[in-house]
N, C-alpha and C. Protein backbone atom coordinates (compact mmCIF):
# COMPACT_ATOMS: atom_id res chain seq x y z
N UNK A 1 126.84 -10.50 -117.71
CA UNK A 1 126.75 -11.94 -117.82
C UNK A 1 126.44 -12.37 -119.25
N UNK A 2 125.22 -11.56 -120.10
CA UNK A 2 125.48 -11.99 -121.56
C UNK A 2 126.20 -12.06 -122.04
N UNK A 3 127.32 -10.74 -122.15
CA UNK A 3 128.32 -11.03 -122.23
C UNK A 3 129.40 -11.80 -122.54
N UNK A 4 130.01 -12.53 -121.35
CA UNK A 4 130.10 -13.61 -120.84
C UNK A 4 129.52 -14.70 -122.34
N UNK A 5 128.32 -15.32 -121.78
CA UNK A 5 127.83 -15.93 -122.28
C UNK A 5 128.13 -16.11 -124.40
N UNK A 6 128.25 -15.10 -124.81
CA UNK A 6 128.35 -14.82 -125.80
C UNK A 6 129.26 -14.87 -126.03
N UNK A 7 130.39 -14.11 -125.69
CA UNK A 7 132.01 -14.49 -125.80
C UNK A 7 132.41 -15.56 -126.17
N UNK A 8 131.95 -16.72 -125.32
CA UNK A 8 131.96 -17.91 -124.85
C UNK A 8 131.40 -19.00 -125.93
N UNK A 9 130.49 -18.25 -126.38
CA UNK A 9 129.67 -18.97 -127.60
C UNK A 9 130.48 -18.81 -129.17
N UNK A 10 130.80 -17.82 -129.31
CA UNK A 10 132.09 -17.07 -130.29
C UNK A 10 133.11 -18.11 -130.55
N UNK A 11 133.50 -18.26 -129.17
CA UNK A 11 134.97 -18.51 -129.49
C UNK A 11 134.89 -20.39 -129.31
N UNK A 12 133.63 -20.98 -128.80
CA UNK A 12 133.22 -22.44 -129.13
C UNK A 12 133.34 -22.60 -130.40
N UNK A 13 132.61 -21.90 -130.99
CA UNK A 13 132.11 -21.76 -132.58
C UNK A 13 133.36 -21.54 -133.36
N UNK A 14 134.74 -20.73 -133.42
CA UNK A 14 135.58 -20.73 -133.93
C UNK A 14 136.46 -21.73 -133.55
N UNK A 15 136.49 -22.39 -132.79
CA UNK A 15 137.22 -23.17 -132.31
C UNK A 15 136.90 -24.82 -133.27
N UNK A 16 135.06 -24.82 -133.32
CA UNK A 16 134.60 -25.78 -134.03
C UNK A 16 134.98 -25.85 -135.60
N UNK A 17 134.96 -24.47 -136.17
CA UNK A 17 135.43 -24.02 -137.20
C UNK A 17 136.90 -24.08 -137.77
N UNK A 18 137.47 -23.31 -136.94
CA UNK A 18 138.70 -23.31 -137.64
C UNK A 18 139.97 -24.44 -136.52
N UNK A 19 139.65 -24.80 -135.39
CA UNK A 19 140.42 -25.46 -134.84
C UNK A 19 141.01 -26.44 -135.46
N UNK A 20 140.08 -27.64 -136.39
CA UNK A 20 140.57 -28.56 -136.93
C UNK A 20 141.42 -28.41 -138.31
N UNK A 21 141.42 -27.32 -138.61
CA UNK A 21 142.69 -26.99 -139.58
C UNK A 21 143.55 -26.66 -139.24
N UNK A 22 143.58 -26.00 -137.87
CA UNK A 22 144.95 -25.59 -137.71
C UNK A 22 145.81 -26.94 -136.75
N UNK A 23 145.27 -28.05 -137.10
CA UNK A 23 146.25 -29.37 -136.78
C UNK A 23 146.81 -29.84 -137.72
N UNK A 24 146.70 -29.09 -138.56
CA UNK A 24 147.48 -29.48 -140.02
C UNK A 24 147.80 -28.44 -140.66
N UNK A 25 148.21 -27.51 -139.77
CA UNK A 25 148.91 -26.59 -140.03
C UNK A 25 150.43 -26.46 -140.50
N UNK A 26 151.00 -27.49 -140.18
CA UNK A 26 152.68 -27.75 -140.69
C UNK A 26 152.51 -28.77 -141.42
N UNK A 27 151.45 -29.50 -141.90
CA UNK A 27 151.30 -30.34 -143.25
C UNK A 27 151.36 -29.53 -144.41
N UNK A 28 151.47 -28.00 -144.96
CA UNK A 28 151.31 -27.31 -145.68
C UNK A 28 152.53 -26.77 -146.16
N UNK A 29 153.11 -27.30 -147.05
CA UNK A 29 154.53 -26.47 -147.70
C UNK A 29 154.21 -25.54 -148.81
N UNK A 30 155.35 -24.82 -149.40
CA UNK A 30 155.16 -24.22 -150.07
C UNK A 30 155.41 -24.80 -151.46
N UNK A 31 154.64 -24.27 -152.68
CA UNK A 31 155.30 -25.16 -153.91
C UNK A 31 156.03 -23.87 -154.75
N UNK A 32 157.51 -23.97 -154.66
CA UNK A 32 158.35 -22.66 -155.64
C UNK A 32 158.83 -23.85 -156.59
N UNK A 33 158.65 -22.99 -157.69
CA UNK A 33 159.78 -23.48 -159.16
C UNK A 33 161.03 -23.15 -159.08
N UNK A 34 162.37 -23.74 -159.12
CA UNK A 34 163.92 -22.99 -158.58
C UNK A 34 164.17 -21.76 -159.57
N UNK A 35 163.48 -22.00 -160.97
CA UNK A 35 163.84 -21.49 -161.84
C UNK A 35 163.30 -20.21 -161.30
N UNK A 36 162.26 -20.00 -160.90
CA UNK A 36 161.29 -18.43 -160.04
C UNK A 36 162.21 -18.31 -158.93
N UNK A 37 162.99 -18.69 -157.95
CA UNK A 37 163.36 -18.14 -156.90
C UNK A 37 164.46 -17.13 -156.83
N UNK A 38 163.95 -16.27 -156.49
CA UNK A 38 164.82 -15.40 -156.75
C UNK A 38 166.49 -14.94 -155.24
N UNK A 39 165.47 -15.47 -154.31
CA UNK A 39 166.56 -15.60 -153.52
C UNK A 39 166.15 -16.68 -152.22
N UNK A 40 167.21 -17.05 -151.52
CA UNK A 40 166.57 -18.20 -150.17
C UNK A 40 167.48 -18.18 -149.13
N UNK A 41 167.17 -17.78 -147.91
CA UNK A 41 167.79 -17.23 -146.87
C UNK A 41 167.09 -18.33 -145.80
N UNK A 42 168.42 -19.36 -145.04
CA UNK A 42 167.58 -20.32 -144.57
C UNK A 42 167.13 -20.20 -142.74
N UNK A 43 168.68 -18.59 -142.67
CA UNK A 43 168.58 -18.33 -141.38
C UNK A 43 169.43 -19.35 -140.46
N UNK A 44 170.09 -20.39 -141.02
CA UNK A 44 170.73 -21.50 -140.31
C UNK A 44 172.33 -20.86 -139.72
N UNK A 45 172.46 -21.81 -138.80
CA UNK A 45 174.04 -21.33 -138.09
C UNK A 45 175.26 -21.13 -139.67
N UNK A 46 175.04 -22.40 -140.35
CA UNK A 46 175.54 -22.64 -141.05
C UNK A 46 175.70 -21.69 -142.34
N UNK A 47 174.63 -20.73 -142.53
CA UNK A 47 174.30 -19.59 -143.79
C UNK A 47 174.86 -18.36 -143.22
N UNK A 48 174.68 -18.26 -142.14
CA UNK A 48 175.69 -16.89 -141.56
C UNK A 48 176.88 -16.94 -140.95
N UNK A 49 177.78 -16.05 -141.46
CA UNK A 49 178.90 -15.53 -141.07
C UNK A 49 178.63 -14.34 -140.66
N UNK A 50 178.75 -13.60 -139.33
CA UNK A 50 178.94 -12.33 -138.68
C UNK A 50 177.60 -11.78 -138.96
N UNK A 51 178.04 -10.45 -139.89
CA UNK A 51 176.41 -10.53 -140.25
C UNK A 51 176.50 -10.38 -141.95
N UNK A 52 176.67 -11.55 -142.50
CA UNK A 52 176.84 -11.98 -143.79
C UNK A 52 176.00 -13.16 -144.07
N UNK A 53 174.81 -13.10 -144.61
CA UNK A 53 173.96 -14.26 -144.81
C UNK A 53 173.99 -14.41 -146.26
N UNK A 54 174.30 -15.89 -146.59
CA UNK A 54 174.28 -16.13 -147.81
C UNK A 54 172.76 -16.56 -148.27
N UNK A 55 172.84 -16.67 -149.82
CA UNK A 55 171.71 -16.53 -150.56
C UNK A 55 171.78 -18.10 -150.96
N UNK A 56 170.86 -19.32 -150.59
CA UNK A 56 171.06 -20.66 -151.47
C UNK A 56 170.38 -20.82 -152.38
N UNK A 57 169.83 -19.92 -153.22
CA UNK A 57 169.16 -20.32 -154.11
C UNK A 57 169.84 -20.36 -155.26
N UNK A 58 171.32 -20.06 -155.38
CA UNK A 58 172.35 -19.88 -155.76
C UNK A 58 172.45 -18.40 -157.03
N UNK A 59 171.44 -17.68 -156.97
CA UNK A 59 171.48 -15.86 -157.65
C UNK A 59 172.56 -15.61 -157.09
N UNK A 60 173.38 -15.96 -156.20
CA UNK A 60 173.96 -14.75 -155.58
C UNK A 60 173.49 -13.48 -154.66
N UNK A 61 172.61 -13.38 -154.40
CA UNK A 61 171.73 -12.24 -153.45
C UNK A 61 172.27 -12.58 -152.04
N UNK A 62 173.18 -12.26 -151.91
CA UNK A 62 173.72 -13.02 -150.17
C UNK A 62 173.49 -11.13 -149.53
N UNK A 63 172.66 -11.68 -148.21
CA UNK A 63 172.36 -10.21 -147.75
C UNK A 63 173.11 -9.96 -146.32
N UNK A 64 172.83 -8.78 -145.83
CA UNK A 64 173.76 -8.14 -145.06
C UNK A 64 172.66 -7.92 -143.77
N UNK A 65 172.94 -8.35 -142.40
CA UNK A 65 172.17 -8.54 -141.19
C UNK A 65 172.29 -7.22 -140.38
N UNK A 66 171.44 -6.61 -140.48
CA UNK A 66 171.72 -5.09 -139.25
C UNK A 66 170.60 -5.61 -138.39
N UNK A 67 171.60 -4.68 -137.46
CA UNK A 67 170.83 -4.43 -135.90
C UNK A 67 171.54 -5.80 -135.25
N UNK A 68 170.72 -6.05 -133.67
CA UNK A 68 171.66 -7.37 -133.28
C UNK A 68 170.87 -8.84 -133.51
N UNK A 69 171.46 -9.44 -133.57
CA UNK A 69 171.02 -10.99 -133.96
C UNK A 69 170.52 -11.44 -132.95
N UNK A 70 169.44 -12.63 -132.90
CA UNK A 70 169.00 -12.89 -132.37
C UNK A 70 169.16 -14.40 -132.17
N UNK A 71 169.46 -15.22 -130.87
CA UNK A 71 169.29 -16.57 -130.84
C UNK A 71 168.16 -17.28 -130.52
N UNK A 72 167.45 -18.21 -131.03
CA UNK A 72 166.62 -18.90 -130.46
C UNK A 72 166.68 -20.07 -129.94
């Protein structure tokens, strides 16, 4: 039952803690310079052909998809 009790107290406490950040969890982008990117794979219908994914960051780095693809 302490246990219990304690568990319980843990995960109140993280919840008090870190819960309210993670509601602003997709408020958070990333900041890249284009000039630093070295490559950008967007994963879209539109970036792959077969298993040929192009690179938009425009390097040229267009990469090659093994194993089987996956839809979501």
């Amino acid at each position: 039952m302490k246990k219990i009790v304690f568990y319980c107290l843990v995960m109140n406490l993280m919840n008090a803690f870190f819960g309210p950040s993670l509601l602003f969890m997709e408020d958070i982008e990333a900041k890249v310079s284009p000039k630093e990117l070295i490559l950008h794979y967007s994963f879209d219908k539109d970036s792959i052909k077969r298993k040929d994914i192009t690179d938009l960051s425009g390097n040229k780095n267009n990469g090659l998809i093994k194993g089987k693809q996956k839809n979501c």
